[in-house]
ModelCIF file with pLDDT and N, C-alpha, C, O atoms, coordinates in Angstrom:
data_MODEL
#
_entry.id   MODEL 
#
_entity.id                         1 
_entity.type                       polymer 
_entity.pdbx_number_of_molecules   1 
#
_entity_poly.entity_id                      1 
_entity_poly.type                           'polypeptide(L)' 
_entity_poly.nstd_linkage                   no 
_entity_poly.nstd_monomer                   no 
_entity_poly.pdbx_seq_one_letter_code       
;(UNK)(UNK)(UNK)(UNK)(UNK)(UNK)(UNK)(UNK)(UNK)(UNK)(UNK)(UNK)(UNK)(UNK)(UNK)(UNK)
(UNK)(UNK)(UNK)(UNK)(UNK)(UNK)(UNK)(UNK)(UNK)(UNK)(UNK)(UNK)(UNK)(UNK)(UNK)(UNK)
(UNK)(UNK)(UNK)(UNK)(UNK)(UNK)(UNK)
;
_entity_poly.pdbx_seq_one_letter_code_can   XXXXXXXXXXXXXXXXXXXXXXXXXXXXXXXXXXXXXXX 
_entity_poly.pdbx_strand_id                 A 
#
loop_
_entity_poly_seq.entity_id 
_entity_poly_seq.num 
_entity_poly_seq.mon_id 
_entity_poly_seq.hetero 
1 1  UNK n 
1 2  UNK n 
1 3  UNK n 
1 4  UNK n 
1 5  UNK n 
1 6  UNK n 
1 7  UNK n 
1 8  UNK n 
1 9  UNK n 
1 10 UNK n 
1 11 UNK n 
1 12 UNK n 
1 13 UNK n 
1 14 UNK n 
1 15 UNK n 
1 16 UNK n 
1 17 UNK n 
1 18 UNK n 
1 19 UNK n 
1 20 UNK n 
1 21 UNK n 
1 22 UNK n 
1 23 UNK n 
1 24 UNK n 
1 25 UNK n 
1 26 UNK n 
1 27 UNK n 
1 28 UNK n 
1 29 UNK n 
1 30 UNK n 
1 31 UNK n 
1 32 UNK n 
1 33 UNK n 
1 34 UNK n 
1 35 UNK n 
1 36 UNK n 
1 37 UNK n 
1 38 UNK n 
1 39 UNK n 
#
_struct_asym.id          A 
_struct_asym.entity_id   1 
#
loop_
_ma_qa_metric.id 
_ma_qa_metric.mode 
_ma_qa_metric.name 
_ma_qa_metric.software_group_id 
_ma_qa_metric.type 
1 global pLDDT . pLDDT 
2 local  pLDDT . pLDDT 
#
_ma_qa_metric_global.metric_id      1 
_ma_qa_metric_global.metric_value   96.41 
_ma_qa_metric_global.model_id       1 
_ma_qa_metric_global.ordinal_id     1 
#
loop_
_ma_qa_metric_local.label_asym_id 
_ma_qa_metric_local.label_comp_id 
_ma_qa_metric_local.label_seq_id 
_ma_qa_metric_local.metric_id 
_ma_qa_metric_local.metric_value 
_ma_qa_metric_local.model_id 
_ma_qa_metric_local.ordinal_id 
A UNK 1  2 97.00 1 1  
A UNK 2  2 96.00 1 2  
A UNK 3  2 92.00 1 3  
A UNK 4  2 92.00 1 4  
A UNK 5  2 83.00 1 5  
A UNK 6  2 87.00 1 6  
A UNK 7  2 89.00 1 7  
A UNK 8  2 94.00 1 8  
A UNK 9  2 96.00 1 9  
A UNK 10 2 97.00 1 10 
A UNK 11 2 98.00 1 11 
A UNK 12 2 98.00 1 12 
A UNK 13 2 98.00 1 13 
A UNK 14 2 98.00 1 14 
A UNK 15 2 98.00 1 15 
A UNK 16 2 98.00 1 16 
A UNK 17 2 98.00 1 17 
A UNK 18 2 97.00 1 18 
A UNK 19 2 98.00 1 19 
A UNK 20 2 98.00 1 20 
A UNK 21 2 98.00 1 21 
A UNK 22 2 98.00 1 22 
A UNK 23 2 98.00 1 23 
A UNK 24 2 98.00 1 24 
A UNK 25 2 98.00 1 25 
A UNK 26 2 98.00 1 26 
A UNK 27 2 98.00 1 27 
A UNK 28 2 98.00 1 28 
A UNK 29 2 98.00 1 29 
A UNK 30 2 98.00 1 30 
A UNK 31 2 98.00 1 31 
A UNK 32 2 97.00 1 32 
A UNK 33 2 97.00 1 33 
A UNK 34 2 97.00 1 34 
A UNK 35 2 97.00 1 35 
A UNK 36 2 98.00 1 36 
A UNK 37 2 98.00 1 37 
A UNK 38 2 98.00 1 38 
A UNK 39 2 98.00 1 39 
#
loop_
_atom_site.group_PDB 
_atom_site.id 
_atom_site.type_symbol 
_atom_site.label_atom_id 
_atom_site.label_alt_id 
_atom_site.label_comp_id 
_atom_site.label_asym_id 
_atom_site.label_entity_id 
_atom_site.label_seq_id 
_atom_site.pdbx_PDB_ins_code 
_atom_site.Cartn_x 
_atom_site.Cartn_y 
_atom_site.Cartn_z 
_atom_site.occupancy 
_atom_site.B_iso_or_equiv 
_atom_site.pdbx_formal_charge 
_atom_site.auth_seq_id 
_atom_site.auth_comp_id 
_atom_site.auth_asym_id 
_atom_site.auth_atom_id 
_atom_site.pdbx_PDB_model_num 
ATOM 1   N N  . UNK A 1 1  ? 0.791   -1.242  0.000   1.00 97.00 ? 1  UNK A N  1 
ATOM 2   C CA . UNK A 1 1  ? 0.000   0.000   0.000   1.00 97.00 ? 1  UNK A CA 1 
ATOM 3   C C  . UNK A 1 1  ? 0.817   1.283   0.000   1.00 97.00 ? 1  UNK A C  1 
ATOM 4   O O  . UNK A 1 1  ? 0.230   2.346   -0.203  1.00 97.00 ? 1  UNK A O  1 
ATOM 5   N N  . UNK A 1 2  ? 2.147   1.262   0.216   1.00 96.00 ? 2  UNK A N  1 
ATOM 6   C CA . UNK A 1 2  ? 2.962   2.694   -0.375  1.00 96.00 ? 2  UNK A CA 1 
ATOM 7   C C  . UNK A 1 2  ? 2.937   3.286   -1.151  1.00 96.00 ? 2  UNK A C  1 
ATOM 8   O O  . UNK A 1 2  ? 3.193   4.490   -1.177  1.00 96.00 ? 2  UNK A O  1 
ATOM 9   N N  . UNK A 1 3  ? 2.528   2.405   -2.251  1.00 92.00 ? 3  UNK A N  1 
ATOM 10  C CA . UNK A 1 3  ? 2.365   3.201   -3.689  1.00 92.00 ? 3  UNK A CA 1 
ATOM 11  C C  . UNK A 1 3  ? 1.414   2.092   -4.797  1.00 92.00 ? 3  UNK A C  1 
ATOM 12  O O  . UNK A 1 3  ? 0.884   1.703   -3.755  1.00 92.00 ? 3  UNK A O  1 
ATOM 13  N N  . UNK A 1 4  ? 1.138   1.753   -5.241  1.00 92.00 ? 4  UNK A N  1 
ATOM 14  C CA . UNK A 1 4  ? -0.103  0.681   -6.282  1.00 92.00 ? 4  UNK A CA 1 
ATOM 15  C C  . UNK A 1 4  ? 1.048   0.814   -7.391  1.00 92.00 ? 4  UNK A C  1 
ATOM 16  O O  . UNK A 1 4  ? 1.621   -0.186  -7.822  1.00 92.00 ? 4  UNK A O  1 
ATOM 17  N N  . UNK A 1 5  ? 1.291   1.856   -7.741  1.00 83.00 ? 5  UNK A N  1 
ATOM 18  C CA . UNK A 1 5  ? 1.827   1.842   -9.461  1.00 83.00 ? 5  UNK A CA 1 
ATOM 19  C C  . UNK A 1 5  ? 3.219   1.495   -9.815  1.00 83.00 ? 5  UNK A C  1 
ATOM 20  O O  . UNK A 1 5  ? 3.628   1.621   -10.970 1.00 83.00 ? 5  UNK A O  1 
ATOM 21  N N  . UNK A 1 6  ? 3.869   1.112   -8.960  1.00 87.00 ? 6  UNK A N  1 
ATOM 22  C CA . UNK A 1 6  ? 5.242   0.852   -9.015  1.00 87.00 ? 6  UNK A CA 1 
ATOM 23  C C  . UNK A 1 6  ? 5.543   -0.243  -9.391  1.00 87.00 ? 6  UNK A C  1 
ATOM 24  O O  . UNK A 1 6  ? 4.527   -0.895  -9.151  1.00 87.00 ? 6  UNK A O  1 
ATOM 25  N N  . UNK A 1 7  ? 6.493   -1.116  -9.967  1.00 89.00 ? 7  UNK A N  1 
ATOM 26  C CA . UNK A 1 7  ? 6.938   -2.195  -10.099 1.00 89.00 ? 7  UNK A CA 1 
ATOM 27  C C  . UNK A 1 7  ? 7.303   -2.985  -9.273  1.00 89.00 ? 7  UNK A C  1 
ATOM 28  O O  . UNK A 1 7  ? 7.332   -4.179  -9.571  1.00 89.00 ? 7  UNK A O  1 
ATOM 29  N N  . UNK A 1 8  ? 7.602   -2.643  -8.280  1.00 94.00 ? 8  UNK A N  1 
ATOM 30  C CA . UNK A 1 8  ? 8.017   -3.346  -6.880  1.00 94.00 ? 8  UNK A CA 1 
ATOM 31  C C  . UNK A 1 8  ? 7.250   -3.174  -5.635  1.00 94.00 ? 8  UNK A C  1 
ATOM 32  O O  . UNK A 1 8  ? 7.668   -3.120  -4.478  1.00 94.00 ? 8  UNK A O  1 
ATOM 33  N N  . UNK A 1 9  ? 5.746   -3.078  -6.204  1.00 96.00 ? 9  UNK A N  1 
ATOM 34  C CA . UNK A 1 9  ? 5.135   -3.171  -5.111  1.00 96.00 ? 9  UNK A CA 1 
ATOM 35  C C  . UNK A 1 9  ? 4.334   -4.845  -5.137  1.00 96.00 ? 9  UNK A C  1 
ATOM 36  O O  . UNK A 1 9  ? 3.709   -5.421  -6.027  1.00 96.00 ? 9  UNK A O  1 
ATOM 37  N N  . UNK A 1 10 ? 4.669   -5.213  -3.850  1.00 97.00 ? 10 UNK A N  1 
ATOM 38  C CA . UNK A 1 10 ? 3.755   -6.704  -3.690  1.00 97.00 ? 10 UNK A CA 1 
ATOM 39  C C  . UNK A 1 10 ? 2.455   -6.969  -4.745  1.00 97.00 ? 10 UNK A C  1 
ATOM 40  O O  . UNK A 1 10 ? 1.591   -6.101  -4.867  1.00 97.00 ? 10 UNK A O  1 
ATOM 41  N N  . UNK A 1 11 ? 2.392   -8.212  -5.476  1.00 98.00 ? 11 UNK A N  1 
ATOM 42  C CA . UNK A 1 11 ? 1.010   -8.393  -5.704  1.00 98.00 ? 11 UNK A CA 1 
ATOM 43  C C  . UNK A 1 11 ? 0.631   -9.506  -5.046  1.00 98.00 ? 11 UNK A C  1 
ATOM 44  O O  . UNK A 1 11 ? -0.582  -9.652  -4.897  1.00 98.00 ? 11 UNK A O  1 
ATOM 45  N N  . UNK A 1 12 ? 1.337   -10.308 -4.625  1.00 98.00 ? 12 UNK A N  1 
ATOM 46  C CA . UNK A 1 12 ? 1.206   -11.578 -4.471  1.00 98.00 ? 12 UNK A CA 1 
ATOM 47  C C  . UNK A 1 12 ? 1.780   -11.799 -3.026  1.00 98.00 ? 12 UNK A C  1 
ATOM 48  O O  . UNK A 1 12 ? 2.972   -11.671 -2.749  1.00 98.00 ? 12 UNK A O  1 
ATOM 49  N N  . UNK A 1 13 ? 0.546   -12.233 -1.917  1.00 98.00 ? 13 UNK A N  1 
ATOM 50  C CA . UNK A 1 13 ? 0.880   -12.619 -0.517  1.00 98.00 ? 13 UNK A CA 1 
ATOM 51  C C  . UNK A 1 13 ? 1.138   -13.624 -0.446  1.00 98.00 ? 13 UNK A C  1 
ATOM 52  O O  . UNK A 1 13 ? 0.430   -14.199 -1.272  1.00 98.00 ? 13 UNK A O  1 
ATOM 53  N N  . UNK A 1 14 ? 1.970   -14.570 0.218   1.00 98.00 ? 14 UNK A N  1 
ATOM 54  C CA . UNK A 1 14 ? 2.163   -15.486 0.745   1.00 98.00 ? 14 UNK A CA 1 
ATOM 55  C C  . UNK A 1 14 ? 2.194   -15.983 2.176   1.00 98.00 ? 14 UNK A C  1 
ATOM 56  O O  . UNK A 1 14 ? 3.014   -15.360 2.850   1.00 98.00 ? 14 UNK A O  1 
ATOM 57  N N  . UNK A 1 15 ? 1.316   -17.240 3.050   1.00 98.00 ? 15 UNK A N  1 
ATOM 58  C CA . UNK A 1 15 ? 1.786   -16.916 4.353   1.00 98.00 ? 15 UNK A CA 1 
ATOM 59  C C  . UNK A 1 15 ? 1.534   -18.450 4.672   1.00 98.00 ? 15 UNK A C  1 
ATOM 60  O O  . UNK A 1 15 ? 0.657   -19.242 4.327   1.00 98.00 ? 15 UNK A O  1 
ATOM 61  N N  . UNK A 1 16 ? 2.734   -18.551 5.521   1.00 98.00 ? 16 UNK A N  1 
ATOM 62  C CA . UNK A 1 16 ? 2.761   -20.130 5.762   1.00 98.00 ? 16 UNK A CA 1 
ATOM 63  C C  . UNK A 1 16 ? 1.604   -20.761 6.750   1.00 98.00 ? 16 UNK A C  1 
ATOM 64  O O  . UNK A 1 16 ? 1.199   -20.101 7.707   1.00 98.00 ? 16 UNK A O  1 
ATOM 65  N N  . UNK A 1 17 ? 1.301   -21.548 6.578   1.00 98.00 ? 17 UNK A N  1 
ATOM 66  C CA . UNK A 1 17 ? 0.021   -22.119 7.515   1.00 98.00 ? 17 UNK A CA 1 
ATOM 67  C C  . UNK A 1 17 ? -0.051  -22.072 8.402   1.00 98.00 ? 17 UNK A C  1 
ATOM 68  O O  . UNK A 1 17 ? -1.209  -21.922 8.794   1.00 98.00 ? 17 UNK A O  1 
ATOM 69  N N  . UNK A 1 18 ? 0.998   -22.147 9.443   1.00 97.00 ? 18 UNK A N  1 
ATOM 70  C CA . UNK A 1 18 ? 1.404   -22.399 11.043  1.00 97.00 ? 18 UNK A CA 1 
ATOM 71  C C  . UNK A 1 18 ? 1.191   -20.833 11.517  1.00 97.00 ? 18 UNK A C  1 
ATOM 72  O O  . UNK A 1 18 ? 0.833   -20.595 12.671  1.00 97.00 ? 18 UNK A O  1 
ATOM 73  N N  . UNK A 1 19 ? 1.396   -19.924 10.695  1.00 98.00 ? 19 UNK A N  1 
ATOM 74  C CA . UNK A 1 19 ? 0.865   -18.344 11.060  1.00 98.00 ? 19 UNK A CA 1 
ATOM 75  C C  . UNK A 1 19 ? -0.005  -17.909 10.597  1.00 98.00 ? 19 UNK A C  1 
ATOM 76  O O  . UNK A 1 19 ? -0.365  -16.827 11.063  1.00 98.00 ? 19 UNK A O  1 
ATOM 77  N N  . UNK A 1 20 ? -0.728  -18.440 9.562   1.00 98.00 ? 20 UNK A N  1 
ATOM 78  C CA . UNK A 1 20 ? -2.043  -18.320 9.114   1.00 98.00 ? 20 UNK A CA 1 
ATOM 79  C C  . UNK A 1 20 ? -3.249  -17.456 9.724   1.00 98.00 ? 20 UNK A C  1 
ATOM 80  O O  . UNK A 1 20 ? -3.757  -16.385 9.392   1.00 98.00 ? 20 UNK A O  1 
ATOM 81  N N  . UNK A 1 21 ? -3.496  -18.386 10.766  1.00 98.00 ? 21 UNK A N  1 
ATOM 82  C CA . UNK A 1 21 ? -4.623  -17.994 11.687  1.00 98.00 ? 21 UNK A CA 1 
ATOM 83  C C  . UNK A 1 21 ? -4.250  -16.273 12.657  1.00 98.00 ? 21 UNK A C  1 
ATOM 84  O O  . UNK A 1 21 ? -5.056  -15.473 13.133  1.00 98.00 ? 21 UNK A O  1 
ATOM 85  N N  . UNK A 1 22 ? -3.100  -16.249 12.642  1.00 98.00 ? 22 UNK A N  1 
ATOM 86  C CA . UNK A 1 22 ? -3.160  -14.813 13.584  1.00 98.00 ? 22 UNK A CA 1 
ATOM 87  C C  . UNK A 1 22 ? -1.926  -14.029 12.474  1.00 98.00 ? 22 UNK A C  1 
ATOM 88  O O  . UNK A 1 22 ? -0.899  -13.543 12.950  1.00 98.00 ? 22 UNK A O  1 
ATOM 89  N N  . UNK A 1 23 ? -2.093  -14.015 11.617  1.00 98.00 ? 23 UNK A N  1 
ATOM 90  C CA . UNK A 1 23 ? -1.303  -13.152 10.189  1.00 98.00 ? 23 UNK A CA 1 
ATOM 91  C C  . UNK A 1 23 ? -2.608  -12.332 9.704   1.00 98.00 ? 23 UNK A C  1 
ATOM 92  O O  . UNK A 1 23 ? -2.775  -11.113 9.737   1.00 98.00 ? 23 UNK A O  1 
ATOM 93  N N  . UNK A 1 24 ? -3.357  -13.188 9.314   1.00 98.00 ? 24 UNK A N  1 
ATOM 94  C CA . UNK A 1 24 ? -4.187  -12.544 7.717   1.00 98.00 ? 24 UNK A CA 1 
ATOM 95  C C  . UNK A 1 24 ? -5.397  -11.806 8.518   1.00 98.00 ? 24 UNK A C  1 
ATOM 96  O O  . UNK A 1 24 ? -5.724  -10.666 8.186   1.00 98.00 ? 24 UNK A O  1 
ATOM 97  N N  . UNK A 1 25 ? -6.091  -12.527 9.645   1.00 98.00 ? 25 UNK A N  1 
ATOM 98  C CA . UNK A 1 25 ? -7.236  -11.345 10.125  1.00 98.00 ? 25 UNK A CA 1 
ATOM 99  C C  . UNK A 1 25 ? -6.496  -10.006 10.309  1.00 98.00 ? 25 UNK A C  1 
ATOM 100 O O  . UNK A 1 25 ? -7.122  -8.981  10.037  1.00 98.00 ? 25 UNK A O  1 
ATOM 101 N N  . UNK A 1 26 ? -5.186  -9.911  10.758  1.00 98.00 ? 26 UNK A N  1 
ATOM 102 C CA . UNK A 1 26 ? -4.699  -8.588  10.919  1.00 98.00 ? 26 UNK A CA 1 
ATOM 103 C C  . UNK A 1 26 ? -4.318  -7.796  10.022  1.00 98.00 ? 26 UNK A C  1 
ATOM 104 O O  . UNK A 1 26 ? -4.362  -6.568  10.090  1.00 98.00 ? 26 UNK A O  1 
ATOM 105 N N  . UNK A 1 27 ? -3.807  -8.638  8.867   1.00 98.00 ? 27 UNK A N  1 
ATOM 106 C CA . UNK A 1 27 ? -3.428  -8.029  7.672   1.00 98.00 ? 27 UNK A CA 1 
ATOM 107 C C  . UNK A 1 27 ? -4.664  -7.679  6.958   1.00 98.00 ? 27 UNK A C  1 
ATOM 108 O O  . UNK A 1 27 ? -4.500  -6.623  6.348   1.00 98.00 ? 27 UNK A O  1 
ATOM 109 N N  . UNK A 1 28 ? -5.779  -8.147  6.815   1.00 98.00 ? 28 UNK A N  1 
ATOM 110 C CA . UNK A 1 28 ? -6.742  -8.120  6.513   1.00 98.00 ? 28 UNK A CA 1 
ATOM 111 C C  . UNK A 1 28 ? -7.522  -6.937  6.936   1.00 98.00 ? 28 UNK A C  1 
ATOM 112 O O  . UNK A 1 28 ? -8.032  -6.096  6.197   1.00 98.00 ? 28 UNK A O  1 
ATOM 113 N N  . UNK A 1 29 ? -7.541  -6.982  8.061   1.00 98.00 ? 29 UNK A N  1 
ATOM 114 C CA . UNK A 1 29 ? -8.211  -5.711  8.559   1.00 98.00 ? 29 UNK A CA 1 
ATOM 115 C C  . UNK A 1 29 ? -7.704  -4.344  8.263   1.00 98.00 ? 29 UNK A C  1 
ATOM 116 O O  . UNK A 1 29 ? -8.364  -3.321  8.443   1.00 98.00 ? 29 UNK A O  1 
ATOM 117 N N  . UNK A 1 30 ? -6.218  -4.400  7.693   1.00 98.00 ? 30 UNK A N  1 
ATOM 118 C CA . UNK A 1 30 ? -5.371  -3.194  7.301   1.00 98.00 ? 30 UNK A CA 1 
ATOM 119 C C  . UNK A 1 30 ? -5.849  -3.220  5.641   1.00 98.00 ? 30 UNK A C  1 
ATOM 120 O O  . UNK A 1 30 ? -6.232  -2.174  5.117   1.00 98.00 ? 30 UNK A O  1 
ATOM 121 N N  . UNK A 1 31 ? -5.816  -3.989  5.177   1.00 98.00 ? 31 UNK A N  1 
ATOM 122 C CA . UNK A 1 31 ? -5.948  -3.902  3.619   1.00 98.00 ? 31 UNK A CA 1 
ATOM 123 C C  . UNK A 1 31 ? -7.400  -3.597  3.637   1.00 98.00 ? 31 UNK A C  1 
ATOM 124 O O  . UNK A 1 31 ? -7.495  -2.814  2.692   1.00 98.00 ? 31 UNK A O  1 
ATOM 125 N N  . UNK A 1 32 ? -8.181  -3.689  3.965   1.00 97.00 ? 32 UNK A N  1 
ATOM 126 C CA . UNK A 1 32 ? -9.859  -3.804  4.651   1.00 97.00 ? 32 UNK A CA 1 
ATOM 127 C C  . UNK A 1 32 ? -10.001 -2.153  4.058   1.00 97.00 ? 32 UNK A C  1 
ATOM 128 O O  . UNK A 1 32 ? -10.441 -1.664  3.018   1.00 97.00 ? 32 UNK A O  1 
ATOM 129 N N  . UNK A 1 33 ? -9.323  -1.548  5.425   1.00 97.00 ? 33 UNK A N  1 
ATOM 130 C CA . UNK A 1 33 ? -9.402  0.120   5.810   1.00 97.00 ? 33 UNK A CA 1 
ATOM 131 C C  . UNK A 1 33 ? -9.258  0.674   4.368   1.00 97.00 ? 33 UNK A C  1 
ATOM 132 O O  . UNK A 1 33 ? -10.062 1.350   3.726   1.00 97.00 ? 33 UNK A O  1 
ATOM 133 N N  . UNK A 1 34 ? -7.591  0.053   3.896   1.00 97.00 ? 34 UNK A N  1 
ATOM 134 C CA . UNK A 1 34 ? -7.150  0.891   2.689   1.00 97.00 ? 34 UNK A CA 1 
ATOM 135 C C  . UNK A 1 34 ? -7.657  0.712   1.412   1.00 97.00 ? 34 UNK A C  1 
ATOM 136 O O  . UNK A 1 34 ? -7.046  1.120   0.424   1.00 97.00 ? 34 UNK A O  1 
ATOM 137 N N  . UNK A 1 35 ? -9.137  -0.089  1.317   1.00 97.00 ? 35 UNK A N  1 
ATOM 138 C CA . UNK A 1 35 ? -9.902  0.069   0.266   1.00 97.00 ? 35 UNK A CA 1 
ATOM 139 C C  . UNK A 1 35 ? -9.034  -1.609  -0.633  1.00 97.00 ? 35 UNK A C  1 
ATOM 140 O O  . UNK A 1 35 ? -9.546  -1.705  -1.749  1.00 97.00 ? 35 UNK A O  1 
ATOM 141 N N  . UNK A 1 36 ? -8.154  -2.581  -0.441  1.00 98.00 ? 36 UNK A N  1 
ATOM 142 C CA . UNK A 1 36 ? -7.108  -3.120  -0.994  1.00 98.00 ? 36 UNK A CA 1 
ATOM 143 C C  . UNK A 1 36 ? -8.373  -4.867  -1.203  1.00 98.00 ? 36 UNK A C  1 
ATOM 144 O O  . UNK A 1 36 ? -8.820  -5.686  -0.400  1.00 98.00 ? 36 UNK A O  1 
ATOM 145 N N  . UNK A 1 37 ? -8.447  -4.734  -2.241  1.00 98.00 ? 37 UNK A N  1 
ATOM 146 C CA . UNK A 1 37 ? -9.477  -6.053  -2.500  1.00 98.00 ? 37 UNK A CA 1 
ATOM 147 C C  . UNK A 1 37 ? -8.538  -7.478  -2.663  1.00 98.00 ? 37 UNK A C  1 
ATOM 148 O O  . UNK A 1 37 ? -7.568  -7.592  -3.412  1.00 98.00 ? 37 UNK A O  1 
ATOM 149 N N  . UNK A 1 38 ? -8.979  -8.315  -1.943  1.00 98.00 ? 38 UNK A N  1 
ATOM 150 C CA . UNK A 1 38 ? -8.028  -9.247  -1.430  1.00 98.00 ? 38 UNK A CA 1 
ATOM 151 C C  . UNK A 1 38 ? -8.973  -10.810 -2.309  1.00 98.00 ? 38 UNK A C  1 
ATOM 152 O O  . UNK A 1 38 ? -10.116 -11.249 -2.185  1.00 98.00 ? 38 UNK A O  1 
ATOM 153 N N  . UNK A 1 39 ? -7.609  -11.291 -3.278  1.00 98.00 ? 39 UNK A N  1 
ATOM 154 C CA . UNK A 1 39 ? -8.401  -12.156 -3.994  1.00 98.00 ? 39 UNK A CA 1 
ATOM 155 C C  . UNK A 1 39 ? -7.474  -13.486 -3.501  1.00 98.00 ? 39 UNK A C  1 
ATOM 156 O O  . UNK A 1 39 ? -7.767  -14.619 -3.885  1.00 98.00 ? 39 UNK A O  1 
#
């Protein structure tokens, strides 16, 4: 979310299973706010 148009911005999350469960509701809730549609 620093910038959308750049070449080196993330498109693609990755998150290992064992952190799964307490990673993505939080990350989620941040991408949530910033309008960031999570496919």
């Amino acid at each position: 979310t620093n910038k959308y148009s750049p070449c080196n911005a993330s498109e693609g999350l990755l998150v290992a299973r064992g952190v799964a469960a307490q990673f993505l509701p939080r990350i989620g809730a941040i991408y949530a706010a910033k309008g960031v549609e999570m496919r």
